[in-house]
PDB file of N, CA and C in Angstrom:
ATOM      1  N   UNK A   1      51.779  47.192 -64.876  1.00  0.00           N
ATOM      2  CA  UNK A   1      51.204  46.932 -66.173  1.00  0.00           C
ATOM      3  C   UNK A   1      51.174  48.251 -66.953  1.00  0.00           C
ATOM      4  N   UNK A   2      51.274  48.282 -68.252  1.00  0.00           N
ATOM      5  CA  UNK A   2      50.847  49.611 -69.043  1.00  0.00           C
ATOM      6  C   UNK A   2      50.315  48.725 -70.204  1.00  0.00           C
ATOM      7  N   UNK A   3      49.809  50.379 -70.799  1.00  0.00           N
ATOM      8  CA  UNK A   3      49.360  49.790 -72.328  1.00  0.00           C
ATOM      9  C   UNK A   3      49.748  50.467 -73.827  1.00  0.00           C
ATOM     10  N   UNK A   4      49.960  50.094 -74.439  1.00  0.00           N
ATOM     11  CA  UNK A   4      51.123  50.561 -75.678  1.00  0.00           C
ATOM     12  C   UNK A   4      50.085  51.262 -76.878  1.00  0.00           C
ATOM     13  N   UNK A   5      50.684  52.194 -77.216  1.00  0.00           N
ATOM     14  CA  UNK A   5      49.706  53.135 -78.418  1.00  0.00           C
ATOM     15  C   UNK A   5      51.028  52.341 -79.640  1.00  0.00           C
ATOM     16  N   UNK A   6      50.712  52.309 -81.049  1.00  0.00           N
ATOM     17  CA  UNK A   6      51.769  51.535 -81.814  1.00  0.00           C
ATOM     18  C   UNK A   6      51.634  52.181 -82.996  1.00  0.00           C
ATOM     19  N   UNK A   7      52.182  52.326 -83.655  1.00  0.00           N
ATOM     20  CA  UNK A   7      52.067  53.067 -85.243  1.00  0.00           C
ATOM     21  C   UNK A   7      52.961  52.504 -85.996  1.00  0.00           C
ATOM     22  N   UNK A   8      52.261  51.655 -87.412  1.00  0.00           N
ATOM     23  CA  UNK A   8      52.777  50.635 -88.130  1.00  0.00           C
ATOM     24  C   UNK A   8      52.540  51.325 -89.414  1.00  0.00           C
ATOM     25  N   UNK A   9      53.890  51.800 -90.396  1.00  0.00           N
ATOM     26  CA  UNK A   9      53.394  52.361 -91.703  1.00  0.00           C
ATOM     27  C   UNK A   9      54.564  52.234 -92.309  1.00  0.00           C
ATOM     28  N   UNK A  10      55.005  50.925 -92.622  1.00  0.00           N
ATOM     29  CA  UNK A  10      56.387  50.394 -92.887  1.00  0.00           C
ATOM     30  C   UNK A  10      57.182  50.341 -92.270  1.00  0.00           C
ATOM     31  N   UNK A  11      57.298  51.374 -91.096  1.00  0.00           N
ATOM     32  CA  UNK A  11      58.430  51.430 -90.242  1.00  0.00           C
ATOM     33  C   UNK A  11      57.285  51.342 -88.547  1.00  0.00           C
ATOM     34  N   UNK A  12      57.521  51.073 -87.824  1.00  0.00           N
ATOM     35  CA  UNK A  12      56.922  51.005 -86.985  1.00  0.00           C
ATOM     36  C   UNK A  12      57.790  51.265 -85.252  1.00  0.00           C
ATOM     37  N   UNK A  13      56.932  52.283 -84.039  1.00  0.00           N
ATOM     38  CA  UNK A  13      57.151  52.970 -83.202  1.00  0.00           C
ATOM     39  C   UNK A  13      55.981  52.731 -82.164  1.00  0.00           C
ATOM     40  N   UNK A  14      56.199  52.518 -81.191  1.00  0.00           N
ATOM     41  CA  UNK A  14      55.277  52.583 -80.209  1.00  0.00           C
ATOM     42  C   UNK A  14      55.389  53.226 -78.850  1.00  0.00           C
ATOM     43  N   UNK A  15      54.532  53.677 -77.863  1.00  0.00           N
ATOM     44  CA  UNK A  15      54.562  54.265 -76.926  1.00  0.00           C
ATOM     45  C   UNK A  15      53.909  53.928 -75.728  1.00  0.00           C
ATOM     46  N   UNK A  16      54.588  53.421 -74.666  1.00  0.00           N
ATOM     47  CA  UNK A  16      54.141  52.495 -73.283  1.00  0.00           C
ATOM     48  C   UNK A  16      53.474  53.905 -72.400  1.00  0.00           C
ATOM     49  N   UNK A  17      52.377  53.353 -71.854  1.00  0.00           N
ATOM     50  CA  UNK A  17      52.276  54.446 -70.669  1.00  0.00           C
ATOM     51  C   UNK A  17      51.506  53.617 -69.638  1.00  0.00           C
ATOM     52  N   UNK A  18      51.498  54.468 -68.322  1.00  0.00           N
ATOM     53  CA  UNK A  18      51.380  53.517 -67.255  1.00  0.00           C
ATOM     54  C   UNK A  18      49.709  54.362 -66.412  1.00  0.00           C
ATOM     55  N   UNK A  19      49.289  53.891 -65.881  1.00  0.00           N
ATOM     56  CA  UNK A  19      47.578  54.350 -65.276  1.00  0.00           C
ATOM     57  C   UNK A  19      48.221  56.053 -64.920  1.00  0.00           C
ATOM     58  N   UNK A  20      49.553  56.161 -64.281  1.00  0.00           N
ATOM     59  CA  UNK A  20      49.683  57.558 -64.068  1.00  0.00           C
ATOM     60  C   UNK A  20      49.913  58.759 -65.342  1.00  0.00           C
ATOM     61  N   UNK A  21      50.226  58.183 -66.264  1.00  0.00           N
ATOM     62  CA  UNK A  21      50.062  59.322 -67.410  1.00  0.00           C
ATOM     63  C   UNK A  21      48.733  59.308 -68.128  1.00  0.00           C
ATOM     64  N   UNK A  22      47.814  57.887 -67.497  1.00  0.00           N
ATOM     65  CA  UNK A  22      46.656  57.881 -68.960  1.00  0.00           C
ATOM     66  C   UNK A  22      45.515  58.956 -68.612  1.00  0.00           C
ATOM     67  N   UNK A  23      45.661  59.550 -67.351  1.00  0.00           N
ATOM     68  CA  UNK A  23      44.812  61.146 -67.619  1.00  0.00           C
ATOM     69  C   UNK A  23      44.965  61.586 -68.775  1.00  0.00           C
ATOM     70  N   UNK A  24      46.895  61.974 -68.538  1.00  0.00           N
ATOM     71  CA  UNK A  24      46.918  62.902 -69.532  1.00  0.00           C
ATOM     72  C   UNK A  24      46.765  62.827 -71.364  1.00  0.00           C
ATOM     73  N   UNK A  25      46.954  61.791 -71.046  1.00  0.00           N
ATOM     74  CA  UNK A  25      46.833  61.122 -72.742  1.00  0.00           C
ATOM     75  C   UNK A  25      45.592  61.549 -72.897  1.00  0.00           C
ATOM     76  N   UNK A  26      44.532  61.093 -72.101  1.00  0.00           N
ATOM     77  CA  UNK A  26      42.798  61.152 -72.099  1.00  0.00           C
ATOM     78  C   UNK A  26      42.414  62.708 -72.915  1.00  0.00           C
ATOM     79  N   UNK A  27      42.807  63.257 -71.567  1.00  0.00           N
ATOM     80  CA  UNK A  27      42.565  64.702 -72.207  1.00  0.00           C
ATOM     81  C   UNK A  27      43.307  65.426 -73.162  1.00  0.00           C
ATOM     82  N   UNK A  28      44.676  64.794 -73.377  1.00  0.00           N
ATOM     83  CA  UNK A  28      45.289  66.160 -74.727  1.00  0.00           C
ATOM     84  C   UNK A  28      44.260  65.119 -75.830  1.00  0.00           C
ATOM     85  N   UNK A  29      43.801  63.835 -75.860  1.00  0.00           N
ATOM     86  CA  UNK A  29      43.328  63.046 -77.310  1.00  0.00           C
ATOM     87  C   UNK A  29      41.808  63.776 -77.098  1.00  0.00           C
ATOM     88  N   UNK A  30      41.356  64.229 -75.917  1.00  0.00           N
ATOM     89  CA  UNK A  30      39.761  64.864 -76.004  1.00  0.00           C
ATOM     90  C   UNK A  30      39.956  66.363 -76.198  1.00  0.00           C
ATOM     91  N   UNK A  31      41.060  67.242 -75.722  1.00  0.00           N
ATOM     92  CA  UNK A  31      40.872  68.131 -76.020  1.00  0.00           C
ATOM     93  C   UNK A  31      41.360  68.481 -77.973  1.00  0.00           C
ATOM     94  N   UNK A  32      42.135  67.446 -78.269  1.00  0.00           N
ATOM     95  CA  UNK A  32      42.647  67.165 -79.838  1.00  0.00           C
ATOM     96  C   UNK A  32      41.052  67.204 -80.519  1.00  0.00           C
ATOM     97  N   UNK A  33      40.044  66.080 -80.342  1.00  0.00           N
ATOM     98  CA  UNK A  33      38.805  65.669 -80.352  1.00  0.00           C
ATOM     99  C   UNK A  33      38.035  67.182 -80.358  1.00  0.00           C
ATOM    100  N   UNK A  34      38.039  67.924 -79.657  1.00  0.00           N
ATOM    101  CA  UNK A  34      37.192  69.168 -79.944  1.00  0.00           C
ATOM    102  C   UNK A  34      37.607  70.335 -80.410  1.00  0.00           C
ATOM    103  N   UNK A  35      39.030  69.893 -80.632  1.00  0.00           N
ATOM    104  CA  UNK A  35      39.915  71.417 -81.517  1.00  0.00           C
ATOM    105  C   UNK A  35      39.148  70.646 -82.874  1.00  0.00           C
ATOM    106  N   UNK A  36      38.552  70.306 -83.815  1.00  0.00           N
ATOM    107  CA  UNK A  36      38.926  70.087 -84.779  1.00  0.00           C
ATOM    108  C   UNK A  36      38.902  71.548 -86.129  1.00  0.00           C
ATOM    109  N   UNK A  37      39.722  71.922 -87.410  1.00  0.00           N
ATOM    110  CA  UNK A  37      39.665  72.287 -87.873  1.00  0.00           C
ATOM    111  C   UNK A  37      40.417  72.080 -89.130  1.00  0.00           C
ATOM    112  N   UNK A  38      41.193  73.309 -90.256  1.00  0.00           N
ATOM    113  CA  UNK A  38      41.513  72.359 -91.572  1.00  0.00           C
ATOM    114  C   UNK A  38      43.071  72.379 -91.706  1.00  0.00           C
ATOM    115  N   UNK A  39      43.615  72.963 -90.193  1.00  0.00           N
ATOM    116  CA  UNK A  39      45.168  72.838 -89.955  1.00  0.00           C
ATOM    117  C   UNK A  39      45.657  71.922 -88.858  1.00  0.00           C
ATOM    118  N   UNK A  40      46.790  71.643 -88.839  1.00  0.00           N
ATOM    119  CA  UNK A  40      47.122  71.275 -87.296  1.00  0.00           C
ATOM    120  C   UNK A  40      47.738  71.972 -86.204  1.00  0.00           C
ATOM    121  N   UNK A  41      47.042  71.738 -85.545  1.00  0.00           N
ATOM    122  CA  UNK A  41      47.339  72.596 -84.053  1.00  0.00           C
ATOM    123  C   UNK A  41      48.152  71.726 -83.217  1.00  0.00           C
ATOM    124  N   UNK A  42      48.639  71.871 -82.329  1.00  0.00           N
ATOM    125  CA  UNK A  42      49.449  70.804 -81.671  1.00  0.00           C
ATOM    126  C   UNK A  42      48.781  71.271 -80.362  1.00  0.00           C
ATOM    127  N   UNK A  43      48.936  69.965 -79.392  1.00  0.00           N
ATOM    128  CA  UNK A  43      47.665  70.402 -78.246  1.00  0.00           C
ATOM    129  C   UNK A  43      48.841  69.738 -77.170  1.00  0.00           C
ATOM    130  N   UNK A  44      49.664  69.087 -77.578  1.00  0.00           N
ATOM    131  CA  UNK A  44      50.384  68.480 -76.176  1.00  0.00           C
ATOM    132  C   UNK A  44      51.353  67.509 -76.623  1.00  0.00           C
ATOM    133  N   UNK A  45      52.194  67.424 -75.301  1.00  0.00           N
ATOM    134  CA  UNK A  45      52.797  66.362 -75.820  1.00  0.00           C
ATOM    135  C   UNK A  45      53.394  65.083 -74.139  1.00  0.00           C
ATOM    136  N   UNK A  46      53.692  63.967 -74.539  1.00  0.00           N
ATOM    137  CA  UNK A  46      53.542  62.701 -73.170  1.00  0.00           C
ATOM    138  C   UNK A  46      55.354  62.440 -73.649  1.00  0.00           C
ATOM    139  N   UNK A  47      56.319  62.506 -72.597  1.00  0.00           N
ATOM    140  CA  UNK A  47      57.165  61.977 -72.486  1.00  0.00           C
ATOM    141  C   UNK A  47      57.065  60.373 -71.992  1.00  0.00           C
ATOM    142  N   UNK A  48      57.372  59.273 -72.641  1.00  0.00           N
ATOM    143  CA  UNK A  48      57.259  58.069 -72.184  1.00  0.00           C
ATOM    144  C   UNK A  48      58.868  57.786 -70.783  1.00  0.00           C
ATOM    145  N   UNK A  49      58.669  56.769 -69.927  1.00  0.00           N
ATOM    146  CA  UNK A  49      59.312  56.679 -68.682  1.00  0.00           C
ATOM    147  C   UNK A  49      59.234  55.228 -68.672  1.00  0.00           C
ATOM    148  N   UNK A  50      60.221  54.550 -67.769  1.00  0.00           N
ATOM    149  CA  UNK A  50      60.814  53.310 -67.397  1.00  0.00           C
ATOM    150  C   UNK A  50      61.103  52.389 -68.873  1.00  0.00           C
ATOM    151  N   UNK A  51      61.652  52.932 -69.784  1.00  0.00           N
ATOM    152  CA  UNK A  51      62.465  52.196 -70.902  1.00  0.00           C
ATOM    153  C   UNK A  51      63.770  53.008 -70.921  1.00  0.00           C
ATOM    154  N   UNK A  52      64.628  51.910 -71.794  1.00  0.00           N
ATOM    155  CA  UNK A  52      65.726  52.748 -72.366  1.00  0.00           C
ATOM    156  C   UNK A  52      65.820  53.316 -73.649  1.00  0.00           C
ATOM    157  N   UNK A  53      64.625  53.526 -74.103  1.00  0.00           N
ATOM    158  CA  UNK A  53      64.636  54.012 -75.934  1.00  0.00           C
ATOM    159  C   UNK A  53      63.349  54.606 -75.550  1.00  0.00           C
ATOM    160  N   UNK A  54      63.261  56.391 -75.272  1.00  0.00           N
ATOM    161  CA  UNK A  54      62.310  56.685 -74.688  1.00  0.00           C
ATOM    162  C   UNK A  54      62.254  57.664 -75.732  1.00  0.00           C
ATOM    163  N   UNK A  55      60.270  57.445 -75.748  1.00  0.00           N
ATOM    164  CA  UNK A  55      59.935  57.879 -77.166  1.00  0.00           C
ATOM    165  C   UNK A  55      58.926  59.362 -76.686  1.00  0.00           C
ATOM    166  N   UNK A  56      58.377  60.305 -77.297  1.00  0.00           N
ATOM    167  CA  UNK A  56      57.332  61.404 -77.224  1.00  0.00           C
ATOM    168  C   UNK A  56      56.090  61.014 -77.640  1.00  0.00           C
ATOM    169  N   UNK A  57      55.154  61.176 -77.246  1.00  0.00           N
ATOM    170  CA  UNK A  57      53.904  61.139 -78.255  1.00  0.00           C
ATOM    171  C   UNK A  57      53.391  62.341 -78.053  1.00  0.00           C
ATOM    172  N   UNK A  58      53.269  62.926 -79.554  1.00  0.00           N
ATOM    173  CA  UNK A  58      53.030  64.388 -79.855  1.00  0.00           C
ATOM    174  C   UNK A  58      51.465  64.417 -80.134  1.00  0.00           C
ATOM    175  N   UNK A  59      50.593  65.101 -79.716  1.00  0.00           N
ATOM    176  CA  UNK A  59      49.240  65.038 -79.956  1.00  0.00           C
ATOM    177  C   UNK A  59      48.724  66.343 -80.885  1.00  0.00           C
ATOM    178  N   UNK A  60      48.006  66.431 -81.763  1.00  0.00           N
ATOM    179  CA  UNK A  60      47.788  67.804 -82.506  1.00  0.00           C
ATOM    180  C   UNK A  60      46.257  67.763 -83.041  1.00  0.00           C
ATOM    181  N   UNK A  61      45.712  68.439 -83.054  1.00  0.00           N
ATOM    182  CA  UNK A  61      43.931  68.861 -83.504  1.00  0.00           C
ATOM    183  C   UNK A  61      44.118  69.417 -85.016  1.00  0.00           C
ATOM    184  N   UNK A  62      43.340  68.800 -85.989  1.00  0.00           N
ATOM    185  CA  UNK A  62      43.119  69.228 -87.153  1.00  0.00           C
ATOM    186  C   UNK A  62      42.132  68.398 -87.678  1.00  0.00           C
ATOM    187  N   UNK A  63      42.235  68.008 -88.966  1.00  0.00           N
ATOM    188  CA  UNK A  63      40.904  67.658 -89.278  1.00  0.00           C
ATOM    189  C   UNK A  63      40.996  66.427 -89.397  1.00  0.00           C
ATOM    190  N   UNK A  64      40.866  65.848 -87.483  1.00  0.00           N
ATOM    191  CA  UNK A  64      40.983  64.445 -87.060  1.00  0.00           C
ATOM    192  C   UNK A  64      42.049  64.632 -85.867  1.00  0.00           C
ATOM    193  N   UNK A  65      42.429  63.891 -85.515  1.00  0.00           N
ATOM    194  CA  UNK A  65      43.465  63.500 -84.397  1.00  0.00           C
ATOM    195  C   UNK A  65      44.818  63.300 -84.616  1.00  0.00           C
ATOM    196  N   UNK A  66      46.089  63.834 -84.847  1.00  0.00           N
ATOM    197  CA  UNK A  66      46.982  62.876 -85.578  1.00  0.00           C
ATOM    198  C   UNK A  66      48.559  62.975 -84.032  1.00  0.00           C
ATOM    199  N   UNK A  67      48.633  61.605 -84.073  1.00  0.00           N
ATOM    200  CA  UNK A  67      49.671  61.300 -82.836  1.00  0.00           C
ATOM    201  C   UNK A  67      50.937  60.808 -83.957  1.00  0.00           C
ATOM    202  N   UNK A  68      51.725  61.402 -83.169  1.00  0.00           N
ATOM    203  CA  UNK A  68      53.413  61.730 -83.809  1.00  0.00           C
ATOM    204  C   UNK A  68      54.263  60.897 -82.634  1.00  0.00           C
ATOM    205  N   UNK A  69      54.908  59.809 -82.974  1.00  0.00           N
ATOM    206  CA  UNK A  69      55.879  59.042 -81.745  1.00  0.00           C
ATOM    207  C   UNK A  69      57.077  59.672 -82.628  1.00  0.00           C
ATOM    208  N   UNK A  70      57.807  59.965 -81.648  1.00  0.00           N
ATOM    209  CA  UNK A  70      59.193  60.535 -81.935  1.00  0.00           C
ATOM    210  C   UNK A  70      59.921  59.508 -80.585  1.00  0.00           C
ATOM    211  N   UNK A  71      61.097  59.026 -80.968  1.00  0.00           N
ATOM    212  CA  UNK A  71      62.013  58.645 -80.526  1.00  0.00           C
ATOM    213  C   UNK A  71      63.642  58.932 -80.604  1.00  0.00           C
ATOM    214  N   UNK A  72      64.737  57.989 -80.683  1.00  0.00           N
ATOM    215  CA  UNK A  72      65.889  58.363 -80.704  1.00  0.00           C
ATOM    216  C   UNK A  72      66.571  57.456 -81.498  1.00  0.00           C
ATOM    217  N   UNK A  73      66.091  56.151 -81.446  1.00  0.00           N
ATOM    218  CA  UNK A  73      66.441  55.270 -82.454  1.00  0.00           C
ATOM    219  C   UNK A  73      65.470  55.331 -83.853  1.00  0.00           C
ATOM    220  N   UNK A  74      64.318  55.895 -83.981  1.00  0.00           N
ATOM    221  CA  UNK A  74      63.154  55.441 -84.812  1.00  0.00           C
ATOM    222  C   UNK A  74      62.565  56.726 -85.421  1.00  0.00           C
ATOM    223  N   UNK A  75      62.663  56.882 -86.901  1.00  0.00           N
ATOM    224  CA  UNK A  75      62.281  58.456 -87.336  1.00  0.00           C
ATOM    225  C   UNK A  75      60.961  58.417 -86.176  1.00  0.00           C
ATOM    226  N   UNK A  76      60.873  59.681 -86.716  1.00  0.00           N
ATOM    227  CA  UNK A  76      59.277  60.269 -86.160  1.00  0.00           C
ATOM    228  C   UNK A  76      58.006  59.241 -86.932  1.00  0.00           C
ATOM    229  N   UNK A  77      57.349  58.940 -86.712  1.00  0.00           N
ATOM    230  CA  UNK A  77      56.072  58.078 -87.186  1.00  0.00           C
ATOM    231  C   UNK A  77      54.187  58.589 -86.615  1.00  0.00           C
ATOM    232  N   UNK A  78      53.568  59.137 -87.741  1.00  0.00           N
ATOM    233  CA  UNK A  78      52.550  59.926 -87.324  1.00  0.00           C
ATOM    234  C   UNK A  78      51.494  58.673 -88.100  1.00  0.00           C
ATOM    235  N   UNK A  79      50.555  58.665 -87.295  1.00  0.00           N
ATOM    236  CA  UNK A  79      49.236  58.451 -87.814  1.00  0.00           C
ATOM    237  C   UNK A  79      48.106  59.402 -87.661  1.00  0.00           C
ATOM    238  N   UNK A  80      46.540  59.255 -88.606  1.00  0.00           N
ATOM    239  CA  UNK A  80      45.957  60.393 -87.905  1.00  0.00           C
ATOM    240  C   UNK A  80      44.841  59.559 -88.148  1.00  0.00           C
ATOM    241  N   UNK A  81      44.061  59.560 -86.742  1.00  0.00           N
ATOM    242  CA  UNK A  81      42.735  59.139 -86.674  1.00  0.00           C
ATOM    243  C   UNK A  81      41.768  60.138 -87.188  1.00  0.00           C
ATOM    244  N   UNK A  82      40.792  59.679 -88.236  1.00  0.00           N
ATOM    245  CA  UNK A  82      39.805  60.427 -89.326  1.00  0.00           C
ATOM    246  C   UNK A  82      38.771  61.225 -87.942  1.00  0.00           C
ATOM    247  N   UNK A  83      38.394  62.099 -88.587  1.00  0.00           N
ATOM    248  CA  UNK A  83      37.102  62.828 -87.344  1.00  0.00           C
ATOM    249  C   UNK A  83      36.080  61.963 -87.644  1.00  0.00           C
ATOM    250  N   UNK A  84      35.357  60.959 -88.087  1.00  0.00           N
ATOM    251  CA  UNK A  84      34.483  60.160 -88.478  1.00  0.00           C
ATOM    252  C   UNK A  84      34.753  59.050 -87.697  1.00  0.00           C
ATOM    253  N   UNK A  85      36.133  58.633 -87.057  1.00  0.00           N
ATOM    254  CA  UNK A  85      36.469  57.881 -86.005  1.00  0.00           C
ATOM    255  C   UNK A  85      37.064  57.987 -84.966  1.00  0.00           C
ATOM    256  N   UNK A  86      36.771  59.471 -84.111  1.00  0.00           N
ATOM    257  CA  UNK A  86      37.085  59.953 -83.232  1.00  0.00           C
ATOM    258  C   UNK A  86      36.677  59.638 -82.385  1.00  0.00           C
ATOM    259  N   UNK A  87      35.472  59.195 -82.281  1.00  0.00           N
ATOM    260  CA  UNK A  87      34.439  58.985 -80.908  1.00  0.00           C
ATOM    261  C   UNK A  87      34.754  57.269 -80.945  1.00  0.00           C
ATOM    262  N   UNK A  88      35.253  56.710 -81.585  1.00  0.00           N
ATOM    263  CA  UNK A  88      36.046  55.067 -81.226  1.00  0.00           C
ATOM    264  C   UNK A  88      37.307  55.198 -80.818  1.00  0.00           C
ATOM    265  N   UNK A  89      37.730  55.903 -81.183  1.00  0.00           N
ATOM    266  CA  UNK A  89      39.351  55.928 -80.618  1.00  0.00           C
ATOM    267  C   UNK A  89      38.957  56.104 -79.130  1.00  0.00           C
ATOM    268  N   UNK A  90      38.005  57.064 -78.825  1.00  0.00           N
ATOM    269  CA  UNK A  90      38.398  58.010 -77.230  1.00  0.00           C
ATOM    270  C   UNK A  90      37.941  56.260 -76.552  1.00  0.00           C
ATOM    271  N   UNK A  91      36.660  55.607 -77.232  1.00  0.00           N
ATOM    272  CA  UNK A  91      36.275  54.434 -76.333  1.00  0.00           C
ATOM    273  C   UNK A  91      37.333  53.694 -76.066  1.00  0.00           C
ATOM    274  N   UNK A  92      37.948  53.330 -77.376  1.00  0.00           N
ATOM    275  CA  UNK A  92      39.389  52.282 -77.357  1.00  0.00           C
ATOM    276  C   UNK A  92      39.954  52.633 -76.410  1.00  0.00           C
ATOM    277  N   UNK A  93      40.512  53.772 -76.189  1.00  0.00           N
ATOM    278  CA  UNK A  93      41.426  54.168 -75.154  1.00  0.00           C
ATOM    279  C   UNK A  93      40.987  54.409 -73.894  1.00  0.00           C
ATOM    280  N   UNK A  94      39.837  54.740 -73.354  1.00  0.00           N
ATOM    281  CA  UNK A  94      39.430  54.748 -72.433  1.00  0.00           C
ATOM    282  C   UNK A  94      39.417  53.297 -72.004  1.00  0.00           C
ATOM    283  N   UNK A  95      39.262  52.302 -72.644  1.00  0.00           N
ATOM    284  CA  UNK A  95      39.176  50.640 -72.276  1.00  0.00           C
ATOM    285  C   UNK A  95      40.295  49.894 -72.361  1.00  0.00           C
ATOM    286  N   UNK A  96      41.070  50.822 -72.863  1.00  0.00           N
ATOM    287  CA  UNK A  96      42.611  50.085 -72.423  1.00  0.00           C
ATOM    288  C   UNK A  96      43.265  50.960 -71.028  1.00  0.00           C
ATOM    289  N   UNK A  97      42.837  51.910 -71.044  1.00  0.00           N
ATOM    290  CA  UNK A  97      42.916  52.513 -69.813  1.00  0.00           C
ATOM    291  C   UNK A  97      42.355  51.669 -68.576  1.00  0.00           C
ATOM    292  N   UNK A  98      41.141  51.106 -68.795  1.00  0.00           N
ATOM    293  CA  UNK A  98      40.631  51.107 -67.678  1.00  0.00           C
ATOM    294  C   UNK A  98      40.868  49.731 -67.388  1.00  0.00           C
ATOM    295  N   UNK A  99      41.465  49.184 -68.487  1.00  0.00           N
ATOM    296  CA  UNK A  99      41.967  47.416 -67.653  1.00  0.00           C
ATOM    297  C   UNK A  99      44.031  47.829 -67.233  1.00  0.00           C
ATOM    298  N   UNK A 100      43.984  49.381 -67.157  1.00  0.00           N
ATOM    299  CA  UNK A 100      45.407  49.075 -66.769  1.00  0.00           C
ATOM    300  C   UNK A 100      44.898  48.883 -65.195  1.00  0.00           C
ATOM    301  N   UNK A 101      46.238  48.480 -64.575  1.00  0.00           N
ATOM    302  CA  UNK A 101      45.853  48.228 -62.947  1.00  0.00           C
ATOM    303  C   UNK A 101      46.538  49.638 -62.235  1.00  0.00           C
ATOM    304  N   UNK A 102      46.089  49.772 -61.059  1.00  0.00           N
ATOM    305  CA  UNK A 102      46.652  51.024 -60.337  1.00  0.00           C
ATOM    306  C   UNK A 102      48.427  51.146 -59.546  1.00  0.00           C
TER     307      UNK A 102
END
């Protein structure tokens, strides 16, 4: 099982990950979560695995959260979660995390 991060802004990109990468997602989106400031920093980045159109999700700290899917078929596609909804995102994701299976 995995669970898909998706970014819809006319053009749309998404990114599968499986219980073994969602540490790392956890912590570059918490350590993103306590960089905040009025540039972007880039804090990490998740190579996606078991597709054939394998995409990046780029993580960066500024003022908010903003995740960048880069692929090979699909421009780059960024959204940025507001710092006013930072502390829902980490829940969201922690709860899609935690119904993935092991």
């Amino acid at each position: 099982m995995c669970a898909l991060i998706g970014i819809d802004v006319g053009k749309r990109n998404s990114f599968s990950f499986q219980r073994p990468q969602s540490q790392a997602l956890i912590d570059l989106c918490t350590k993103a979560g306590a960089e905040q400031s009025s540039s972007w920093k880039l804090i990490g980045t998740i190579v996606e695995s078991d597709t054939t159109d394998i995409s990046t999700l780029r993580v960066s700290a500024g003022p908010g959260i903003q995740l960048v899917i880069e692929s090979q078929k699909i421009v780059s596609i960024a959204a940025v979660v507001p710092a006013a909804d930072i502390q829902r995102f980490h829940e969201a994701l922690r709860k899609a995390v935690g119904e993935l299976a092991d």
